[in-house]
Protein backbone atom coordinates (compact mmCIF):
# COMPACT_ATOMS: atom_id res chain seq x y z
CA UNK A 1 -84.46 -28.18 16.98
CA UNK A 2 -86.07 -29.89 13.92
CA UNK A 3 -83.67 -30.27 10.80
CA UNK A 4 -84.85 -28.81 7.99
CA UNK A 5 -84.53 -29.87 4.29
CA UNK A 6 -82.16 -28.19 1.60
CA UNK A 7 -85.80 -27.29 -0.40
CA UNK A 8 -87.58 -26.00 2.74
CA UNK A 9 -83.90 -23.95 3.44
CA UNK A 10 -84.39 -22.70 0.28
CA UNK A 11 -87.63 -21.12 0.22
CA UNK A 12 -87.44 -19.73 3.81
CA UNK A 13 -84.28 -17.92 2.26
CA UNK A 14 -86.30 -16.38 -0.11
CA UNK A 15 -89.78 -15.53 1.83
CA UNK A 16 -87.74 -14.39 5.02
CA UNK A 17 -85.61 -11.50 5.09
CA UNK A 18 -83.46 -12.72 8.00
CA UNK A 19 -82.81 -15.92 8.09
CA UNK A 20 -85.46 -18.38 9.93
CA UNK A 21 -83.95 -19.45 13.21
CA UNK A 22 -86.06 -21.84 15.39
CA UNK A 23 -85.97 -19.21 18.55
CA UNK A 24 -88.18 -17.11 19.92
CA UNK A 25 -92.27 -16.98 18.76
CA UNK A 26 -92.16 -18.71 15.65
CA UNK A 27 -94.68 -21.40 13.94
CA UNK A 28 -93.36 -23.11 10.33
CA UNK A 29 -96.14 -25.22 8.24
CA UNK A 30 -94.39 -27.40 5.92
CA UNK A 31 -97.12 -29.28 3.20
CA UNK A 32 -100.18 -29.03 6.00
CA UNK A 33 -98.42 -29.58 9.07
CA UNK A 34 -96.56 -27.66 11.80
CA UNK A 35 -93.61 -29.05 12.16
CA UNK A 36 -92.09 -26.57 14.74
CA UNK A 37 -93.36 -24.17 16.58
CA UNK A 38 -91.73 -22.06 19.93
CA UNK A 39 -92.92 -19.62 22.36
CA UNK A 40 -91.39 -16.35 23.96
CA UNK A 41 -92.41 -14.44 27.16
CA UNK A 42 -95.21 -12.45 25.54
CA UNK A 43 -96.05 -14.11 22.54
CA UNK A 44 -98.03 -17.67 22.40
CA UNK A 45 -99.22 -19.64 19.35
CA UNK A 46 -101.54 -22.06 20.19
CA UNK A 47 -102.82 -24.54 17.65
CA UNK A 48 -106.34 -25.05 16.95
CA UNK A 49 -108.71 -27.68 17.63
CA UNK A 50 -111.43 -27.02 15.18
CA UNK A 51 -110.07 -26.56 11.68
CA UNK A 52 -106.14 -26.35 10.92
CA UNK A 53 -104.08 -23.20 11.81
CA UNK A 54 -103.30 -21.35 14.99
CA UNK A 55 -103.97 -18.56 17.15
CA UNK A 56 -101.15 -15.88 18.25
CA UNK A 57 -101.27 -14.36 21.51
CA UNK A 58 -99.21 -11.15 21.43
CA UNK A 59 -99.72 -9.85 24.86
CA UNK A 60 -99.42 -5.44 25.83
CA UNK A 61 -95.86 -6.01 26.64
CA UNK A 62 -94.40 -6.73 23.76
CA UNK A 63 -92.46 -4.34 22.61
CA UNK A 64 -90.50 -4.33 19.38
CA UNK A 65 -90.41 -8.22 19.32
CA UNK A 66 -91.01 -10.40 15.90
CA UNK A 67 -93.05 -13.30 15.31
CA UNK A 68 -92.38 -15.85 12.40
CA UNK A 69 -94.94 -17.99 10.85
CA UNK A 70 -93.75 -19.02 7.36
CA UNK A 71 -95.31 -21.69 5.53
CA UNK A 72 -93.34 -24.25 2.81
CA UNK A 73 -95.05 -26.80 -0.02
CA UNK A 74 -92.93 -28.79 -1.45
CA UNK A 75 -95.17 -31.92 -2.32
CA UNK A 76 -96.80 -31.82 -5.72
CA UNK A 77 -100.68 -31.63 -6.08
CA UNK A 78 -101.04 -30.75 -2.64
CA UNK A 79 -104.00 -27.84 -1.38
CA UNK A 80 -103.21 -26.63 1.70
CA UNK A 81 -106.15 -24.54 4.07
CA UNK A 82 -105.34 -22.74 7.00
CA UNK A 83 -106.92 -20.27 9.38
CA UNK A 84 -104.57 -18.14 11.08
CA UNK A 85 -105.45 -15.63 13.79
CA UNK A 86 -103.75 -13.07 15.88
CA UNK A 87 -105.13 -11.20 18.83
CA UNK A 88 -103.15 -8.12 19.72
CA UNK A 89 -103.49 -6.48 23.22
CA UNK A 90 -103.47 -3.07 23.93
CA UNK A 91 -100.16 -1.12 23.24
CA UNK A 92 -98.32 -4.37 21.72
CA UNK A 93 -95.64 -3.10 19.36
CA UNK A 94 -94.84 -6.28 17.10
CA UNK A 95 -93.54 -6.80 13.75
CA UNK A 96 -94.93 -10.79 12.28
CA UNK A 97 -93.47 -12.40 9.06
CA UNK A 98 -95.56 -14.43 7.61
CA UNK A 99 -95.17 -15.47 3.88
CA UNK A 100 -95.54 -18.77 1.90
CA UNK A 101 -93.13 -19.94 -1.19
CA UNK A 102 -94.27 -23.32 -3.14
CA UNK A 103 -91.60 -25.76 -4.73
CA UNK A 104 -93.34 -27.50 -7.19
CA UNK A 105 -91.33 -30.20 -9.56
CA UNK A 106 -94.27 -32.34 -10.46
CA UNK A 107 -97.70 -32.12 -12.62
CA UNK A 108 -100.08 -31.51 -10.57
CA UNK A 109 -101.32 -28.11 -9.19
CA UNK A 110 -100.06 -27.13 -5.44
CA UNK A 111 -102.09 -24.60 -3.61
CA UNK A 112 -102.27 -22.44 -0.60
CA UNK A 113 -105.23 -20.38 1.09
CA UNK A 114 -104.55 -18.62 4.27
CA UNK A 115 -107.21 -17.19 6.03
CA UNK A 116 -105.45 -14.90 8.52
CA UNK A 117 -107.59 -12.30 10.96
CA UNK A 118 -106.09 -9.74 13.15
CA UNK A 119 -107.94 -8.36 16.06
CA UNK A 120 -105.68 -5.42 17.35
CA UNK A 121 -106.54 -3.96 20.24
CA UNK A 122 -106.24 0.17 21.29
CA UNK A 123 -102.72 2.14 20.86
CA UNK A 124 -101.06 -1.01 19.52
CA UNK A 125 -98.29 -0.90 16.96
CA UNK A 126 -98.49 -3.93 14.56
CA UNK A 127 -96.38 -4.73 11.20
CA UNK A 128 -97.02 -7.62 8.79
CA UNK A 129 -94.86 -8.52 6.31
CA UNK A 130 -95.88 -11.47 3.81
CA UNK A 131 -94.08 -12.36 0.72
CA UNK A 132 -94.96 -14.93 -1.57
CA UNK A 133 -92.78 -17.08 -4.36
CA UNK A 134 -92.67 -19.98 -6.19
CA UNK A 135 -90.30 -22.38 -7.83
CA UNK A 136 -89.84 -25.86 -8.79
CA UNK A 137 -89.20 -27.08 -12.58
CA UNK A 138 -92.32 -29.12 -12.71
CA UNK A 139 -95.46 -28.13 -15.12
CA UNK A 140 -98.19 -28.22 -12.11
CA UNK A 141 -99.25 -24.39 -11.60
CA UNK A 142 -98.07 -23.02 -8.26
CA UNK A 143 -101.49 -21.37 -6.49
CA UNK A 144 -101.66 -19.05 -3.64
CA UNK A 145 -105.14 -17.30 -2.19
CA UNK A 146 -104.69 -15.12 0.98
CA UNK A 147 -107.19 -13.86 2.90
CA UNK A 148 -107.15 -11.28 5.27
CA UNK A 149 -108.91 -9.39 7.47
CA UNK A 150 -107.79 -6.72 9.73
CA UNK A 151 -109.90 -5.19 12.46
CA UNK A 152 -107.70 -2.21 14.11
CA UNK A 153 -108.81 -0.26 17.37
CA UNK A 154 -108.37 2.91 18.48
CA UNK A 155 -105.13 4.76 18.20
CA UNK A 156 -103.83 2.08 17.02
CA UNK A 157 -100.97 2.06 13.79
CA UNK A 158 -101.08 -1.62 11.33
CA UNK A 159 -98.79 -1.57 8.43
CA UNK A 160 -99.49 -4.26 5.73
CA UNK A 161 -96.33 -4.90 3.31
CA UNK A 162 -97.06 -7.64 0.65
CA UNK A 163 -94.75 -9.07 -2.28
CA UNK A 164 -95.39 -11.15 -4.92
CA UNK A 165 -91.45 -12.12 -5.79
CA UNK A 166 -91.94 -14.25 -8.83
CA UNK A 167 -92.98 -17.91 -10.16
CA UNK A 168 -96.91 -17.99 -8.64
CA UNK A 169 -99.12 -18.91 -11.64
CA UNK A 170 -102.33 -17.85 -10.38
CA UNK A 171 -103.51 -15.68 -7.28
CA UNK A 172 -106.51 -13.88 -6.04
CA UNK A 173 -105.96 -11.82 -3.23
CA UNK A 174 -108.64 -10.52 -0.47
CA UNK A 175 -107.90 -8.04 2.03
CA UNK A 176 -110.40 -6.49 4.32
CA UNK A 177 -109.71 -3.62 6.75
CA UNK A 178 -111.96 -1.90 9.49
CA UNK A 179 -110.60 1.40 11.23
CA UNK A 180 -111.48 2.45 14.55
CA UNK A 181 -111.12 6.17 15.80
CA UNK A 182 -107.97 7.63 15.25
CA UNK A 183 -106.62 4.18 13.60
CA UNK A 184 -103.86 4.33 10.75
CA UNK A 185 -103.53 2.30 8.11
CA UNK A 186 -100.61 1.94 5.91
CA UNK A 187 -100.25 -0.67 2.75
CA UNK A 188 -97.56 -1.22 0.37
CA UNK A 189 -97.95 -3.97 -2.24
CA UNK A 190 -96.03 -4.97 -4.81
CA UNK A 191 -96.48 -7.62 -7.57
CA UNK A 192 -94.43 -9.21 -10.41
CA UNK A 193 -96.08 -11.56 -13.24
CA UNK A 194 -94.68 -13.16 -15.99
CA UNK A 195 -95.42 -15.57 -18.27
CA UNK A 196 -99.36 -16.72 -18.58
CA UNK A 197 -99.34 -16.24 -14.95
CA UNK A 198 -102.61 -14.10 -13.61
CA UNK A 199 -103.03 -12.11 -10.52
CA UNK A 200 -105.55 -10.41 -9.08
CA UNK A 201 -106.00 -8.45 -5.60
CA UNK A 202 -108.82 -6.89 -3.79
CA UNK A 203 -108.35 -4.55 -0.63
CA UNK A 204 -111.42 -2.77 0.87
CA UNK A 205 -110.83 -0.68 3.70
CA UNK A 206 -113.55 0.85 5.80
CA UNK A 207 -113.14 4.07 7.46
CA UNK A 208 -115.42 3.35 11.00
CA UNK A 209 -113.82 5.98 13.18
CA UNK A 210 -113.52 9.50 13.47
CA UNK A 211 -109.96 10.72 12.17
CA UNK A 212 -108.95 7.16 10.94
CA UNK A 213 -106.74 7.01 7.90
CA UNK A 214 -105.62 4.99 5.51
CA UNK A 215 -102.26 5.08 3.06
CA UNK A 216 -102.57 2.28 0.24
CA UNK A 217 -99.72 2.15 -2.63
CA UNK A 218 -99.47 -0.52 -5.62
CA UNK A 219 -96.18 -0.97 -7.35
CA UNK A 220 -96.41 -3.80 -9.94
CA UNK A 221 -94.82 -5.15 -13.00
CA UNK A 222 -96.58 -7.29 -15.80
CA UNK A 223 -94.25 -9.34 -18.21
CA UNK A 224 -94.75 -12.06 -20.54
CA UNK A 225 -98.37 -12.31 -21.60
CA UNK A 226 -99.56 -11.87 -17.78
CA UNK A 227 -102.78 -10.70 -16.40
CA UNK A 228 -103.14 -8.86 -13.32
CA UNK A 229 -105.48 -6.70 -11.88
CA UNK A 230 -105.63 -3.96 -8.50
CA UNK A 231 -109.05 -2.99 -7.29
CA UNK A 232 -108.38 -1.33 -4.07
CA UNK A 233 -111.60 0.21 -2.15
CA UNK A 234 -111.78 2.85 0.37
CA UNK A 235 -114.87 3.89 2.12
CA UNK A 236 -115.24 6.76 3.95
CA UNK A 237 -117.91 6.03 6.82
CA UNK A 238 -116.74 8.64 9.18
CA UNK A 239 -114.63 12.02 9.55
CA UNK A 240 -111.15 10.48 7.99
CA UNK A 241 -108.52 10.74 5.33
CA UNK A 242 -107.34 8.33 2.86
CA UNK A 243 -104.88 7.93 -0.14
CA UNK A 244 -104.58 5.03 -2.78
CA UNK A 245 -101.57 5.40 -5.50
CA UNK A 246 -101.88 2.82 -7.68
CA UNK A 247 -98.45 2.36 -10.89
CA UNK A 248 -97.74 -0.10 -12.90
CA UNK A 249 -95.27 -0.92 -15.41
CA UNK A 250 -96.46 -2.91 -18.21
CA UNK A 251 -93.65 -4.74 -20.59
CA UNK A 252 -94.10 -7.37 -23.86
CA UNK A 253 -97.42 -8.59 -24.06
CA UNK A 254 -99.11 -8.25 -20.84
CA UNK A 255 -102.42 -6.48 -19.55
CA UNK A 256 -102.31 -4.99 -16.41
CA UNK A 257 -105.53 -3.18 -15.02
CA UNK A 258 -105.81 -1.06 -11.94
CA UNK A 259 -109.20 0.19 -10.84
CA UNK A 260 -109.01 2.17 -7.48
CA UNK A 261 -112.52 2.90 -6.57
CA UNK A 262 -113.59 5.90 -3.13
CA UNK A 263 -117.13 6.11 -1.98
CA UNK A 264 -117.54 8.92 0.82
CA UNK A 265 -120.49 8.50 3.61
CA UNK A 266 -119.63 11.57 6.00
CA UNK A 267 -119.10 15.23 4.95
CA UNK A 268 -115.59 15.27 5.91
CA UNK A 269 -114.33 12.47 4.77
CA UNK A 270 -111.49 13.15 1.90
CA UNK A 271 -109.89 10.70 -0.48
CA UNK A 272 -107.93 10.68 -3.19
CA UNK A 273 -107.00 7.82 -5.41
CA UNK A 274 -104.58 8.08 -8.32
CA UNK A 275 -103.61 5.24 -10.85
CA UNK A 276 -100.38 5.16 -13.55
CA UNK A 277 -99.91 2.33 -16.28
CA UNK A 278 -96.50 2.66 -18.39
CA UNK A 279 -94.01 1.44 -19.91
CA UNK A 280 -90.08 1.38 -19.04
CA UNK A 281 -88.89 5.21 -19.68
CA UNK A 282 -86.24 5.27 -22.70
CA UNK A 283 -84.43 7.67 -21.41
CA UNK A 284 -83.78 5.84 -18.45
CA UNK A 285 -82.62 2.46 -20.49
CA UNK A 286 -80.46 4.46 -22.57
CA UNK A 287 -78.58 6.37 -19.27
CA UNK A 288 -77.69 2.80 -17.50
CA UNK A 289 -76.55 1.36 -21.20
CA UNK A 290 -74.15 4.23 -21.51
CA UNK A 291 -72.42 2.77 -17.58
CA UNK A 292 -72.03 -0.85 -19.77
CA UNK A 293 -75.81 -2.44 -18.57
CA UNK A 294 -76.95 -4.74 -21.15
CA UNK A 295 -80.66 -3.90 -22.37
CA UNK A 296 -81.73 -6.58 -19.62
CA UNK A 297 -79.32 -5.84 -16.84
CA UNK A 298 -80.78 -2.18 -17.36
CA UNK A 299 -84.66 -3.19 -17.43
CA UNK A 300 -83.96 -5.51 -14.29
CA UNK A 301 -82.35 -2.37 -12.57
CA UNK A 302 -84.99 -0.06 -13.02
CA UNK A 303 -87.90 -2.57 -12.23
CA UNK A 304 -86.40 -3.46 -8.91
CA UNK A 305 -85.69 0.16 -7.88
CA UNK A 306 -89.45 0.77 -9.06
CA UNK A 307 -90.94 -2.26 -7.00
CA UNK A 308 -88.50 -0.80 -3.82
């Protein structure tokens, strides 16, 4: 078992739910190299040989089992690039926890870009979870692009549940999706900015197969004098159903744009997109004050029960 560091401890803490253990399938990149990486019966990661990153083999039998594949900067002024991708066989059930947090304490700008593409195969269950953070009292901006493209097969169910957590000065996010028949799609992000800090993310989906649908909801907050924008894209190619929700809560002197956009190709495809900027509700402040909240304990209260 590879000992970690207390700053590498400290950022898994955050970016993982449960805490990291070395056991089972599990892969952690710390500043451009894996440093450990396991196996289990029906899930193999395999490094590649080409360009950096890894491939995950998540065999039909899994059932119910998770994957970890975290990754850690801690060295200033570093850009890390890495192509991740996961090839699900038929009726897999697996849950993968990605996520990436960046300790910067230096000058110079450290930066991540993942590239990670899932091909999931028919009646296969698959969950991604990927949070991303940042910390470090240094003045170099903490960067983080993802990539990702999804290609789900028949039947089959893939929920996609980002976070932005807090302290990343700058991302732009990319996420493509491609629906087979009777493929479901469900997406929860959610995004906090403060400062100067700017975000932006992208998600089209694409609607291929007959009774495919897709779920997509954006919860974010905008503090500080923070930029972010949501531009979520659903295209209905085929006989489908799909949903985007987009709300935001704006606060001080951010902007905070959300521009869900539906284009229909088939007859019976329906799709509905709805989008909500607003500030924090008074009456709601005023309620927690009167149970002895200060102003901020109150505003902190009702932005994580909004995010949740």
């Amino acid at each position: 078992m590879v000992k970690l560091d207390n700053v590498t401890e400290g950022v898994l803490d955050v970016i993982n739910d449960s805490k990291f253990s070395q056991t089972g399938a599990f892969n952690l990149r710390e500043n451009g190299t894996s440093i450990c990486h396991g196996d289990s019966e029906h899930i193999k990661i395999k490094k590649k040989t080409d360009k950096p990153g890894i491939d995950i083999y998540i065999d039909g039998k899994t059932d119910g089992e998770a994957v970890y594949i975290p990754v850690v900067l801690s060295k200033s002024g570093m850009t890390d690039l890495v192509y991740n991708d996961f090839y699900v066989e038929d009726g897999a059930d697996v849950r993968i926890v990605a996520g990436c947090g960046i300790h910067n304490s230096g000058c110079n700008e450290s930066r991540h870009d993942g590239i990670h593409t899932f091909h999931v195969g028919k009646n296969a269950n698959v969950r991604y979870e990927e949070k991303h953070y940042g910390e470090g009292n240094g003045t170099g901006a903490r960067v983080l692009n993802p990539v990702t493209n999804i290609f789900v097969g028949e039947n089959s169910v893939f929920t996609l549940d980002t976070a932005q957590i807090k302290g990343v000065d700058s991302t732009v996010r990319e996420t493509n999706v491609e629906l087979g028949k009777d493929a479901k799609l469900y997406v929860t992000e959610r995004l906090m900015t403060d400062g100067e800090q700017k975000a932006e993310s992208n998600i089209e989906v694409q609607l291929n197969g007959e009774d495919s649908s897709a779920q997509i909801v954006s919860r974010s907050v905008g503090k500080g004098n923070s930029v972010q924008t949501f531009h979520p894209n659903a295209i209905g190619n085929s006989k489908c159903q799909a949903h985007i929700q987009c709300d935001s809560i704006i606060m001080d002197h951010a902007e905070v744009g959300s521009i869900p956009e539906i284009r229909a190709k088939n007859i019976d495809a329906a799709i509905i997109h709805e989008a909500a900027i607003g500030r924090i509700n008074d009456e709601q402040l005023l309620k927690l004050r009167t149970l002895g909240l200060t102003e901020e304990e109150a505003e902190e209260v009702i932005i994580q029960n909004f995010l949740n």
